[in-house]
Protein backbone atom coordinates (compact mmCIF):
# COMPACT_ATOMS: atom_id res chain seq x y z
CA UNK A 1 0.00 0.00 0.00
CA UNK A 2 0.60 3.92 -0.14
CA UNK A 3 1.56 5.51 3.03
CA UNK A 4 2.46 9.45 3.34
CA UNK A 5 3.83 9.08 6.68
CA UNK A 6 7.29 9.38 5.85
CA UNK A 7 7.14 12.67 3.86
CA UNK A 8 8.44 15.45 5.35
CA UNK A 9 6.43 19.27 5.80
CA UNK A 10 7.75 22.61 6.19
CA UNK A 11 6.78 23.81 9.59
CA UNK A 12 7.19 26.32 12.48
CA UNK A 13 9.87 25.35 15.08
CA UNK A 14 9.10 27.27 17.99
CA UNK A 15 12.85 28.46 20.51
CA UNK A 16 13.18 24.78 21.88
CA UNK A 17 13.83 23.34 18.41
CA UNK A 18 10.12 21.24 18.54
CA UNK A 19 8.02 21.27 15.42
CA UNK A 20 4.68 22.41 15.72
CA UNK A 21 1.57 21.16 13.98
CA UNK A 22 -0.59 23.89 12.50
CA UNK A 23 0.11 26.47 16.22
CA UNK A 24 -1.99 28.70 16.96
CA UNK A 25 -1.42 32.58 15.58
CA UNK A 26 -1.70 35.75 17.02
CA UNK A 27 -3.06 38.73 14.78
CA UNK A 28 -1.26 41.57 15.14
CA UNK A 29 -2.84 44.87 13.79
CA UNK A 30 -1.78 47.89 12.80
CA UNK A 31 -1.14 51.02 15.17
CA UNK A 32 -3.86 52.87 13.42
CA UNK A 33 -6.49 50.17 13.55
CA UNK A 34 -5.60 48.82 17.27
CA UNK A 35 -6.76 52.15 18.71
CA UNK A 36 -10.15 52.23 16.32
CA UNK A 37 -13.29 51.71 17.40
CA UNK A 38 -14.53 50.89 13.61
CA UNK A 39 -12.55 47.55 13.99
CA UNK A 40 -15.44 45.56 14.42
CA UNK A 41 -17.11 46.62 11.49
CA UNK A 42 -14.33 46.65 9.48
CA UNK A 43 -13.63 42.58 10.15
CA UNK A 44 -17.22 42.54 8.65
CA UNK A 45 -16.23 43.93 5.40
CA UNK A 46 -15.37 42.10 2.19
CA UNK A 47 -11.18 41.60 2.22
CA UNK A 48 -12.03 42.54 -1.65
CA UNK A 49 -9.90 45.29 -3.14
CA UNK A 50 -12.29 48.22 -3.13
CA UNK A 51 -12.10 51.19 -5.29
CA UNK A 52 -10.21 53.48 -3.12
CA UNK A 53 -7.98 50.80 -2.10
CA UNK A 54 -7.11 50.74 -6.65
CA UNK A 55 -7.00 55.32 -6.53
CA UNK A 56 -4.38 55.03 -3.58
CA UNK A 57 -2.26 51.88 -5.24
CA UNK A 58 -2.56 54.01 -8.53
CA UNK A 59 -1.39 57.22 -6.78
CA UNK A 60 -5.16 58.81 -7.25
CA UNK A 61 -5.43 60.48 -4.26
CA UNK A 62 -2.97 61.14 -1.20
CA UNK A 63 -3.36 59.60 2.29
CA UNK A 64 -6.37 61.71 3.59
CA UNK A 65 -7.90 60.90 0.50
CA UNK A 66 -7.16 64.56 -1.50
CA UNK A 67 -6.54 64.10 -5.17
CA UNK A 68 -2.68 63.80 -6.66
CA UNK A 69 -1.97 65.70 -9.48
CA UNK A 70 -2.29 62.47 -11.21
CA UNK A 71 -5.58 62.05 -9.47
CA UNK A 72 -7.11 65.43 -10.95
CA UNK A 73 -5.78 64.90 -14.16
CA UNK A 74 -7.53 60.98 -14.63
CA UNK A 75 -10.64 62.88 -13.21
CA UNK A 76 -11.06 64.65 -16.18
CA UNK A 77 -11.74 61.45 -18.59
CA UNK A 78 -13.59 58.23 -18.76
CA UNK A 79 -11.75 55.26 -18.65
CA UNK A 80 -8.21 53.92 -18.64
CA UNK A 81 -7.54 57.50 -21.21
CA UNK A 82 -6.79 59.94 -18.08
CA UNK A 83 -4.36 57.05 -16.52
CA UNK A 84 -2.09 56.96 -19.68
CA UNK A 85 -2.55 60.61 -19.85
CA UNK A 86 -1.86 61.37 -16.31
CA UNK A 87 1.44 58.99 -16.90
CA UNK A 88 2.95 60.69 -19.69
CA UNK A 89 2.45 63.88 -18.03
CA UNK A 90 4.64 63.03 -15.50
CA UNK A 91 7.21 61.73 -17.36
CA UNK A 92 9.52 64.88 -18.41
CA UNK A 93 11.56 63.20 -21.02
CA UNK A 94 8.38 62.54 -23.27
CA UNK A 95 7.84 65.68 -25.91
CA UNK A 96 4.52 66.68 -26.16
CA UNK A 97 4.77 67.39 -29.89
CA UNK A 98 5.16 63.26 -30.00
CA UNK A 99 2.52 62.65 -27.40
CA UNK A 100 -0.16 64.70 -28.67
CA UNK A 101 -0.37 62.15 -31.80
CA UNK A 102 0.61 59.22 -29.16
CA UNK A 103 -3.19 60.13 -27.75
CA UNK A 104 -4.27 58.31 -31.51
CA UNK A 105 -3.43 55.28 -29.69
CA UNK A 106 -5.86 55.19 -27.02
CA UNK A 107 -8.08 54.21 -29.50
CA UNK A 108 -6.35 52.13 -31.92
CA UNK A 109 -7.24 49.19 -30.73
CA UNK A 110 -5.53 45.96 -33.35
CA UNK A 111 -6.51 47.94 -36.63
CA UNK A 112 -3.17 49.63 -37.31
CA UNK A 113 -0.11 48.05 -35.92
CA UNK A 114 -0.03 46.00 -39.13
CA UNK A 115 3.27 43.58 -38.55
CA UNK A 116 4.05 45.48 -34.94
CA UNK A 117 2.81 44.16 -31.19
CA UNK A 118 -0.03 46.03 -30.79
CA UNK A 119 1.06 47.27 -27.42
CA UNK A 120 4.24 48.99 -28.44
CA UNK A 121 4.71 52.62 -28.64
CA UNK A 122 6.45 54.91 -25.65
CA UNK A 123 2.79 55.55 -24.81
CA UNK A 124 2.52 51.87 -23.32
CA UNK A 125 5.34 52.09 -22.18
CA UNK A 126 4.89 55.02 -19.86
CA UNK A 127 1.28 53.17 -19.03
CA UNK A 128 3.53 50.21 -17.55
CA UNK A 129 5.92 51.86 -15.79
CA UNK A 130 3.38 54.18 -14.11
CA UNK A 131 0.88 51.04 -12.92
CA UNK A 132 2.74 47.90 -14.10
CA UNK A 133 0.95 44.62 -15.02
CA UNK A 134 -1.92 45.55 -13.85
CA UNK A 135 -5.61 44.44 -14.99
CA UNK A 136 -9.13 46.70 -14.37
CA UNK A 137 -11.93 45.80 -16.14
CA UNK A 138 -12.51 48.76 -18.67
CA UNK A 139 -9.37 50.99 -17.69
CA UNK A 140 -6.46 48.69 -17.92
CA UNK A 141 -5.46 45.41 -19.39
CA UNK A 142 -1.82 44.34 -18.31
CA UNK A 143 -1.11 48.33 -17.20
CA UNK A 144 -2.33 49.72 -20.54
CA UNK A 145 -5.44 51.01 -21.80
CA UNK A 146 -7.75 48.37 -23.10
CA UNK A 147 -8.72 49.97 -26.65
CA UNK A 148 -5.01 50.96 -26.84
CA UNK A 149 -3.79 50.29 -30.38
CA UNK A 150 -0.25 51.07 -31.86
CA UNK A 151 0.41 52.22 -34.96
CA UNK A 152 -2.60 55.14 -35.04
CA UNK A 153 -0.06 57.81 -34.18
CA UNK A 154 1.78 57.42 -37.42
CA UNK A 155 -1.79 57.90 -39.31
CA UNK A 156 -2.70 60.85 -37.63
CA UNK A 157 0.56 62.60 -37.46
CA UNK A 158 1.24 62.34 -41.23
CA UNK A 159 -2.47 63.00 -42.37
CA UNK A 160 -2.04 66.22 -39.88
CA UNK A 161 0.53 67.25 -42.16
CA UNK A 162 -0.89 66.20 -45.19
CA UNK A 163 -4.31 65.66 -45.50
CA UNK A 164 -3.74 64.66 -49.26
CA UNK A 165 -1.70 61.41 -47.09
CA UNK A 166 -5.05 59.75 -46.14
CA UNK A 167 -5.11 57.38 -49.61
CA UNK A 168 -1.54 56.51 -48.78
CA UNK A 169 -2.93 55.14 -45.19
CA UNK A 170 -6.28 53.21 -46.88
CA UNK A 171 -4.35 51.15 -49.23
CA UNK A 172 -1.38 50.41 -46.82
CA UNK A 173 -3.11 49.97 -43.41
CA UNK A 174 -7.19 49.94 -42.76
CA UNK A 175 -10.11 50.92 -44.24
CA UNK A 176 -11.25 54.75 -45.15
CA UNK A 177 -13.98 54.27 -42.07
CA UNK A 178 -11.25 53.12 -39.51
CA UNK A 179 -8.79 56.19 -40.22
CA UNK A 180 -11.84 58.65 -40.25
CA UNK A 181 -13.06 56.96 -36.84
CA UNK A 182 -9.56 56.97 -34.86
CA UNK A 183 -9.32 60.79 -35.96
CA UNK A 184 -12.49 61.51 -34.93
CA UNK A 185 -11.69 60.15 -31.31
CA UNK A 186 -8.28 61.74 -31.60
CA UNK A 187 -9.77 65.14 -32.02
CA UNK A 188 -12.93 64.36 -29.48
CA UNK A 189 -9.70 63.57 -26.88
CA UNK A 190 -7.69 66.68 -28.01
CA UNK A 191 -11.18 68.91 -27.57
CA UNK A 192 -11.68 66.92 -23.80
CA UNK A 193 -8.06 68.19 -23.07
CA UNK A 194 -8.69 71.59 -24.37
CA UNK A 195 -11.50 72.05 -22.41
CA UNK A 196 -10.46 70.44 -19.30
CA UNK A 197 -9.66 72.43 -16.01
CA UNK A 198 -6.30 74.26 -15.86
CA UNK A 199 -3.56 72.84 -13.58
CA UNK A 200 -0.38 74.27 -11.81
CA UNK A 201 1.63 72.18 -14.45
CA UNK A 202 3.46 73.26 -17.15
CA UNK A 203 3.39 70.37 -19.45
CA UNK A 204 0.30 70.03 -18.63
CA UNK A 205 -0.52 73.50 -19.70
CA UNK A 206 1.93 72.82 -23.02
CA UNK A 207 -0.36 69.70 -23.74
CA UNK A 208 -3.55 72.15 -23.66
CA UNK A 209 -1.69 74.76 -26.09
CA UNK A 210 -0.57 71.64 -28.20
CA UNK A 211 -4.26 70.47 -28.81
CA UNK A 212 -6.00 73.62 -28.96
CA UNK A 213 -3.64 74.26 -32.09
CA UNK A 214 -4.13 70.93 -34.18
CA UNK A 215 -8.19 71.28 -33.76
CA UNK A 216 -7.36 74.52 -35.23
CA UNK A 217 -5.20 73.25 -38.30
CA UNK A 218 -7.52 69.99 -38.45
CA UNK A 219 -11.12 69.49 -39.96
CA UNK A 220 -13.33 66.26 -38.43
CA UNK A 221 -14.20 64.30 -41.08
CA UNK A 222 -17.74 63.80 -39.82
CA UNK A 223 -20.04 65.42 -42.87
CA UNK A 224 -21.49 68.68 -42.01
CA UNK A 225 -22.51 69.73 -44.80
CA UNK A 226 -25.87 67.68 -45.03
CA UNK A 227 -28.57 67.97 -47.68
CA UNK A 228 -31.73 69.73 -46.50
CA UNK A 229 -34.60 67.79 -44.88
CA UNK A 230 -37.70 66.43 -47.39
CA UNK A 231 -41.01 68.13 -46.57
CA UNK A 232 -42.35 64.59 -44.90
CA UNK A 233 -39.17 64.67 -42.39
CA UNK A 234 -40.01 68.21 -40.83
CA UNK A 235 -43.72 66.98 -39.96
CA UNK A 236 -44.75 65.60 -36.77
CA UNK A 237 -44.03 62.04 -36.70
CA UNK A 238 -48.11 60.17 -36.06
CA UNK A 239 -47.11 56.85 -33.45
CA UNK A 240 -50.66 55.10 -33.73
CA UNK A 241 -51.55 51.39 -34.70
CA UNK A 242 -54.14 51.51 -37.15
CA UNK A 243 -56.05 48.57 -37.42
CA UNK A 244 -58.00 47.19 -40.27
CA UNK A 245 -61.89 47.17 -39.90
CA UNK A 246 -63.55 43.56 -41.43
């Protein structure tokens, strides 16, 4: 037969040398929560990772709970897209004239990276660094943006220059709908920044210049120059079944 007894366990050896099977152990608390009277109803609570518990491991907000700099700037967006903001805003060594078309790539997603990871680009990289490997359902996937997409800076950047650039980008890379839609959300972005409070930051501030200038040099590709409405379209709508009479 098979018999376990000889195998050997890792466990505590107390000052005497003896092994000890499964000892009892002491919980020791923290300063802070020893002298609180909440600590009953905190031993109640789910060990879960709450929100806050994510803003303070993501450097949201300080220890009192006020917001970081980071924490203001993720507060103006929806998403994972004021994280990787917030994080290349920090880092000083990352030119906002390449960032501002890095911001393409937020909402790339796998259309444009053509041979390339899709998760390249200093953007990502910055996202990593910032937050590392981690995963939040509809803000990060492995530290970076879910719809983040490499490759959509390049489009934007060159059709910026030269609009006359966009047939070069539909026969080499996607389709004339994806480049119009990842502009559009480039520009939507750029207008969020634009619009967003201002902030005791300089590149910050230099990021708000950056975009306010391109929406002025760019044109969204959405039509607005629409064909007027037929007579039957400007009259009230009637909602009523009518049902036939035998």
């Amino acid at each position: 037969y098979f018999s376990l007894e000889e195998q050997t366990k890792r466990v505590p050896v107390d000052r005497h040398g003896v092994a000890l099977w499964k000892p009892r152990a002491r919980e020791v608390m923290p300063a802070d929560c020893a002298a609180c009277d909440l600590v009953p109803t905190c031993r109640k609570l789910s060990r879960a990772h709450g929100v806050v518990h994510l803003w303070r491991k993501f450097g949201l907000i300080e220890p009192d709970g006020a917001p970081t700099r980071r924490g203001l700037i993720v507060s103006f967006f929806t998403g994972g897209d004021g994280l990787a903001i917030a994080a290349a805003i920090e880092d000083e060594h990352y030119p906002i004239e390449d960032f501002v078309y890095d911001i393409a790539n937020l909402r790339g997603g796998f259309r444009f990276h053509g041979d390339d990871d899709r998760w390249e680009g200093r953007l990502a990289w910055v996202c990593r660094n910032a937050y590392g490997m981690n995963s939040v359902l509809g803000y990060l996937d492995a530290g970076t943006p879910p719809e983040y997409g490499y490759g959509a800076d390049s489009v934007v950047a060159d059709i910026h220059r030269n609009p006359a650039r966009k047939q070069h980008w539909i026969l080499e890379v996607a389709e004339e709908g994806d480049i119009d839609r990842v502009i559009i959300e480039w520009r939507s972005l750029l207008r969020r920044i634009t619009h967003s409070p201002s902030l005791d930051c300089k590149r910050w501030s230099a990021l708000q210049e950056k975009a306010a200038q391109i929406l002025d040099e760019t044109e969204s590709p959405t039509l607005t120059d629409l064909p007027p409405l037929e007579y039957r379209q400007t009259q009230r709508q009637e909602h009523r079944l009518i049902l036939r009479r035998h």
